[in-house]
N, C-alpha and C. Protein backbone atom coordinates (compact mmCIF):
# COMPACT_ATOMS: atom_id res chain seq x y z
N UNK A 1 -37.20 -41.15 70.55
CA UNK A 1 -35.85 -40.86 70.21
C UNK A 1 -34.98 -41.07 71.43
N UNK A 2 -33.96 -41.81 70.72
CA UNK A 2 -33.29 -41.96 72.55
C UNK A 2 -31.70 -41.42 71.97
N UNK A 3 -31.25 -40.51 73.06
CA UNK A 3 -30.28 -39.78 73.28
C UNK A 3 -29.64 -40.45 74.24
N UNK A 4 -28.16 -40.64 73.64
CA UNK A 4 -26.90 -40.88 74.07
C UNK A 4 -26.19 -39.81 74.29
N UNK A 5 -25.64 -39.99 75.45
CA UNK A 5 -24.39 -39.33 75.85
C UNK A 5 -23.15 -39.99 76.33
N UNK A 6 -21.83 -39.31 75.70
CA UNK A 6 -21.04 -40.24 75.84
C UNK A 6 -19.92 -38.88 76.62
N UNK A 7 -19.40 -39.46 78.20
CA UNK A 7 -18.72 -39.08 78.37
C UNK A 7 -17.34 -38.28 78.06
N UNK A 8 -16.90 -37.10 78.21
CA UNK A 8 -15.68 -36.60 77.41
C UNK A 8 -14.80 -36.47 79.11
N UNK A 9 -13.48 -37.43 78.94
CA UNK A 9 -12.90 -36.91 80.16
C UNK A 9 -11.27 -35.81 79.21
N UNK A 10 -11.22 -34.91 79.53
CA UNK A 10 -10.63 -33.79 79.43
C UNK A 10 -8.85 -34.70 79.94
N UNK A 11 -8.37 -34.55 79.48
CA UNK A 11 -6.70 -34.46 79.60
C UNK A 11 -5.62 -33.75 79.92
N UNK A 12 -5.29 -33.82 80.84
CA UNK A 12 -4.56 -32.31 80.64
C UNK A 12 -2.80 -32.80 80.39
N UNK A 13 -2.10 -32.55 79.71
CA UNK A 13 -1.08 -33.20 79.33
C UNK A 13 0.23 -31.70 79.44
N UNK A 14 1.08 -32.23 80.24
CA UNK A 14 2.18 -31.23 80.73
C UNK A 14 3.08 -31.64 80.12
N UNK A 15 3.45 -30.50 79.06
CA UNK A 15 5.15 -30.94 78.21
C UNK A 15 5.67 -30.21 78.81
N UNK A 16 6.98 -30.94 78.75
CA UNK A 16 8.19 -30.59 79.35
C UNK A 16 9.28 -31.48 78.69
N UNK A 17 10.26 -30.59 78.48
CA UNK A 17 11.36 -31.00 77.38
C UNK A 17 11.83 -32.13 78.35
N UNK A 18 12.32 -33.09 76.87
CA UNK A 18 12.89 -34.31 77.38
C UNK A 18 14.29 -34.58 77.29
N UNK A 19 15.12 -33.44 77.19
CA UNK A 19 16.67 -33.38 76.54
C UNK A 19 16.85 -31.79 77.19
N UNK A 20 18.16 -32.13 77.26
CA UNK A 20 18.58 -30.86 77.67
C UNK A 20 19.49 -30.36 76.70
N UNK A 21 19.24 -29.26 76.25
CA UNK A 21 19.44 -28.51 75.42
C UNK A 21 21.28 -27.75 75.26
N UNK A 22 21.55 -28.12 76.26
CA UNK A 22 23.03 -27.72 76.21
C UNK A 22 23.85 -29.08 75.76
N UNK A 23 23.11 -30.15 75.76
CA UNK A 23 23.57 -31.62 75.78
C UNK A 23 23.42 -31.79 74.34
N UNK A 24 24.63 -32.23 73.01
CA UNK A 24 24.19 -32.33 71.85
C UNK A 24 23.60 -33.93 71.57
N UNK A 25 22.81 -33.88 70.86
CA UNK A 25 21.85 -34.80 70.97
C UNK A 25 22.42 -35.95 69.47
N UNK A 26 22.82 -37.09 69.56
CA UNK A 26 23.43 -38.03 68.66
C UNK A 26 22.84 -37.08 67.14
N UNK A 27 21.82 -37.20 66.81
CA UNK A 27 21.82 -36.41 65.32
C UNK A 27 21.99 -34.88 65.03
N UNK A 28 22.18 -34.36 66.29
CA UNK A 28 23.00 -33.09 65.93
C UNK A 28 24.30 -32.81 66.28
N UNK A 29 24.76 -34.29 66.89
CA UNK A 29 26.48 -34.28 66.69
C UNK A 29 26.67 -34.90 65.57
N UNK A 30 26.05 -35.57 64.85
CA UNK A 30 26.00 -36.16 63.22
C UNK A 30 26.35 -34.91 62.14
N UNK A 31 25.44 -34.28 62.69
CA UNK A 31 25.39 -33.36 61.70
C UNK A 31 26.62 -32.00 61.71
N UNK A 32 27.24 -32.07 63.15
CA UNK A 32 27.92 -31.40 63.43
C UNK A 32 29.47 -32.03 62.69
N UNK A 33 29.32 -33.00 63.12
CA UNK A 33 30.66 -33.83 62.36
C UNK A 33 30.69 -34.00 60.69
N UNK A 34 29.33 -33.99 60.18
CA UNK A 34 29.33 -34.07 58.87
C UNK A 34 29.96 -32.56 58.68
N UNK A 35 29.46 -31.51 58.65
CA UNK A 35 29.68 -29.86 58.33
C UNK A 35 31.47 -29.81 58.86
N UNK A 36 31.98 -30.36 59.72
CA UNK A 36 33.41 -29.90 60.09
C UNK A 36 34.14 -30.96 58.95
N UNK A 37 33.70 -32.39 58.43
CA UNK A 37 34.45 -32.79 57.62
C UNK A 37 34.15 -32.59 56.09
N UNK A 38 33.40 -31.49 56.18
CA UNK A 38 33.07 -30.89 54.46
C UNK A 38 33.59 -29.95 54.20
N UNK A 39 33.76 -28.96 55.95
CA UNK A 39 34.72 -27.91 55.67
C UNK A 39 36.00 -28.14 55.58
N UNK A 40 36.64 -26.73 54.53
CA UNK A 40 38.17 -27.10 54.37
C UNK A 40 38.36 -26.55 55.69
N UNK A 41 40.04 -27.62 55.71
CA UNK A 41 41.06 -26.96 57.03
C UNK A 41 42.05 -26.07 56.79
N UNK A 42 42.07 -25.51 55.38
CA UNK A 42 43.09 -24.37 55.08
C UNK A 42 42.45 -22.82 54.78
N UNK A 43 41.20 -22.74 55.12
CA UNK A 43 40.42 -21.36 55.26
C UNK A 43 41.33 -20.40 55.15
N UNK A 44 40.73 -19.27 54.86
CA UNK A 44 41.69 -18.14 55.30
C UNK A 44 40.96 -17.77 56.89
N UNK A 45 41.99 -16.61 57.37
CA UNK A 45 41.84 -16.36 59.08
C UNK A 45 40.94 -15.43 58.87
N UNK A 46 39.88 -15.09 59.84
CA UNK A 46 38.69 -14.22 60.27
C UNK A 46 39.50 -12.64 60.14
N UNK A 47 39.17 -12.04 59.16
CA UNK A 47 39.74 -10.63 59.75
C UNK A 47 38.70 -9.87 60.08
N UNK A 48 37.68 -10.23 59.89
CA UNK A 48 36.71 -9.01 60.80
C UNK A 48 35.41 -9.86 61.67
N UNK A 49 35.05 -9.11 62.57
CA UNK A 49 34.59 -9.16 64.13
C UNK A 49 33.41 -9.96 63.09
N UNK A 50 33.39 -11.47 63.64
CA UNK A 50 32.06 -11.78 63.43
C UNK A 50 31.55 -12.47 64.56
N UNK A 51 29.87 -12.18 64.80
CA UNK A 51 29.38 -12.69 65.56
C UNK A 51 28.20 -13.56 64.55
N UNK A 52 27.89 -14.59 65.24
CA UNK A 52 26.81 -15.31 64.47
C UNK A 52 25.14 -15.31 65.28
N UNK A 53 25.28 -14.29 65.93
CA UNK A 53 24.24 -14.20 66.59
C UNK A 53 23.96 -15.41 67.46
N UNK A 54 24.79 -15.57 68.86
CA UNK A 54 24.94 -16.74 69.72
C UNK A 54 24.14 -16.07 71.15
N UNK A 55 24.06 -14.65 71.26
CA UNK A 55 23.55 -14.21 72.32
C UNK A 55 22.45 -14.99 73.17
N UNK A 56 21.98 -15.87 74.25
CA UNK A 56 20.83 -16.86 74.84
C UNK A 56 20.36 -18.36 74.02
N UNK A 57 21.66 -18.35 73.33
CA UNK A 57 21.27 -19.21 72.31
C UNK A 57 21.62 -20.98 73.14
N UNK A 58 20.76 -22.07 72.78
CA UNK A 58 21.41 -23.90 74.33
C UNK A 58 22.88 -23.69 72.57
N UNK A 59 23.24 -24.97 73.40
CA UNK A 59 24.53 -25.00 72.16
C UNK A 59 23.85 -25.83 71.21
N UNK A 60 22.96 -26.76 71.17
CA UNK A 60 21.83 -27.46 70.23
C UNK A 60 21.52 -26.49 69.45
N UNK A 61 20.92 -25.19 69.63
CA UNK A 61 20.54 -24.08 68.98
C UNK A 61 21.58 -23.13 67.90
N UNK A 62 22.97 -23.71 68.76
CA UNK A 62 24.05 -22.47 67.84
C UNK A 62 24.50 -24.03 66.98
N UNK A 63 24.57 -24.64 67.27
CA UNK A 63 25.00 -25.86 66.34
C UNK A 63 23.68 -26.12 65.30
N UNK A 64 23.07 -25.96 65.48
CA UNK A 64 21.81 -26.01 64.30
C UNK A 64 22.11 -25.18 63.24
N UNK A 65 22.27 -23.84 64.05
CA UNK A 65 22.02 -22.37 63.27
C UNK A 65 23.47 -22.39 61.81
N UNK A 66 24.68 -22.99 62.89
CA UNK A 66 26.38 -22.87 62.46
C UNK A 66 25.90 -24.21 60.99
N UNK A 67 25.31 -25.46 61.24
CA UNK A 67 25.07 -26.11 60.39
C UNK A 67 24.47 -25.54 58.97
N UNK A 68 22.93 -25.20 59.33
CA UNK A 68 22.31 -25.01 58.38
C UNK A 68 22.33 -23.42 57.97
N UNK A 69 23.57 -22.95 58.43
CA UNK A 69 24.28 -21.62 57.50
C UNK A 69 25.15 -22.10 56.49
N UNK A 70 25.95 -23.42 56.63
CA UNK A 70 26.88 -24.14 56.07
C UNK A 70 26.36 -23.80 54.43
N UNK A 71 27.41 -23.38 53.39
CA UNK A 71 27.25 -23.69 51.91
C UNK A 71 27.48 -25.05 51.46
N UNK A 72 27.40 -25.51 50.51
CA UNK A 72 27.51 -26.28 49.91
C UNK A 72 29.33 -26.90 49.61
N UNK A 73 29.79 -25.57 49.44
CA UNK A 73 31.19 -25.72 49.32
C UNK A 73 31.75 -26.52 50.73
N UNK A 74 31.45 -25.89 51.63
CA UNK A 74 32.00 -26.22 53.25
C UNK A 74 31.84 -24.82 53.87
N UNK A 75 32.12 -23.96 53.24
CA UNK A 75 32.42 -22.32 53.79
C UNK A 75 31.35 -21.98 54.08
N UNK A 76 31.75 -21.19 55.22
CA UNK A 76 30.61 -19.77 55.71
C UNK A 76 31.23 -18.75 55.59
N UNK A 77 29.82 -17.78 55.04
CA UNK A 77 30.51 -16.62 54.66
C UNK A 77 29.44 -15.57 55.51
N UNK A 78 30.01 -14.25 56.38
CA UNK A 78 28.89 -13.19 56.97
C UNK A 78 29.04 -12.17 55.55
N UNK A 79 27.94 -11.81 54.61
CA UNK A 79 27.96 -11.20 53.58
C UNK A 79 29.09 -11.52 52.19
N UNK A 80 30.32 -10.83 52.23
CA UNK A 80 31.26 -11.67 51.24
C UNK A 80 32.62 -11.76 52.25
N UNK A 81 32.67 -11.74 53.48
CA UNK A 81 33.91 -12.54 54.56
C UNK A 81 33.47 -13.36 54.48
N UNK A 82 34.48 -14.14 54.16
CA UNK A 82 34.83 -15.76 54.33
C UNK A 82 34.85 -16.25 56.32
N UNK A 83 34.43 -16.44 56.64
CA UNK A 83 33.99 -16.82 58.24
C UNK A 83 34.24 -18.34 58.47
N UNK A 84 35.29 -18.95 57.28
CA UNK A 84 34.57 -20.62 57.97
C UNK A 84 35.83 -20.67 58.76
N UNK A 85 37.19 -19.97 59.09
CA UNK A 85 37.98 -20.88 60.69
C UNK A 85 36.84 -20.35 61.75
N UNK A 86 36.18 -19.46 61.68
CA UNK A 86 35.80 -18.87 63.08
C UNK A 86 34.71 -20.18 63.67
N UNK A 87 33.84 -20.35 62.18
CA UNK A 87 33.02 -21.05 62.19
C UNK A 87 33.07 -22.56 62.87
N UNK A 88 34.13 -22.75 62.16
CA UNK A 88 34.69 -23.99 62.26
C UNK A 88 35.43 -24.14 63.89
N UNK A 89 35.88 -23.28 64.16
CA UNK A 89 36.34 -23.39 65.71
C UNK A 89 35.18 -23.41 66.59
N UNK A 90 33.70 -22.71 66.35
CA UNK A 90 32.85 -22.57 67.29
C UNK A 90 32.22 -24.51 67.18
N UNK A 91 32.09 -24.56 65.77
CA UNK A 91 31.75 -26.06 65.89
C UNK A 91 32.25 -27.01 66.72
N UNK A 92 33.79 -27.01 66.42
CA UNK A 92 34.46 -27.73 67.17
C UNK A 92 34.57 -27.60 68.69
N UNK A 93 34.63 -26.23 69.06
CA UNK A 93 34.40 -26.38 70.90
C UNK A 93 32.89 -26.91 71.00
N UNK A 94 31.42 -26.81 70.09
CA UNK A 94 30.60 -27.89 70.72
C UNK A 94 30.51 -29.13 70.57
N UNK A 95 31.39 -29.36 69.57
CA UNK A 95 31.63 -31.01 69.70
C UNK A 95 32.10 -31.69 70.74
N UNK A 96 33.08 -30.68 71.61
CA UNK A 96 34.52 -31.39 72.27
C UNK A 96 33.39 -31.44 73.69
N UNK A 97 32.74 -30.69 74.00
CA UNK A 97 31.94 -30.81 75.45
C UNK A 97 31.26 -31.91 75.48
């Protein structure tokens, strides 16, 4: 009986992000521009304190989150407040950087 052995060389492979995360990345400024031209521009104004939970968040991360909260209509809503100028303004300052 003859036994083969076949070498295993081990890999060691170091990820490390390839984008920087404060930098919006062409398909999540796509997507950012799609959601601001679905939303309406005659909203009503924010009357109560909303936060969208942005606390340590890259702006890739709050632009994801602000997107795929988006309804169908255009509007965001925190429970039954209507939230989309607030919304819509946070979008727009990560577009403009």
């Amino acid at each position: 009986m003859k036994l083969s052995v076949f070498p295993f060389v081990a890999v060691s492979i170091v990820a490390q992000p390839l984008v920087n995360e404060d930098v919006l990345e062409p398909s999540v400024m796509n997507e950012v521009e799609h959601a601001l031209a679905v939303a309406p521009t005659n909203a009503p104004p924010v009357t109560v304190a909303w936060d969208p939970g942005t606390n340590g968040l890259s702006r890739t991360a709050l632009a994801l989150r602000l997107v795929s909260s988006q309804r169908a209509d255009g509007h965001w809503f925190d429970g039954t407040n209507d939230v989309t100028s607030a919304a819509r303004r946070l979008l727009e300052s990560l577009a403009e950087e």
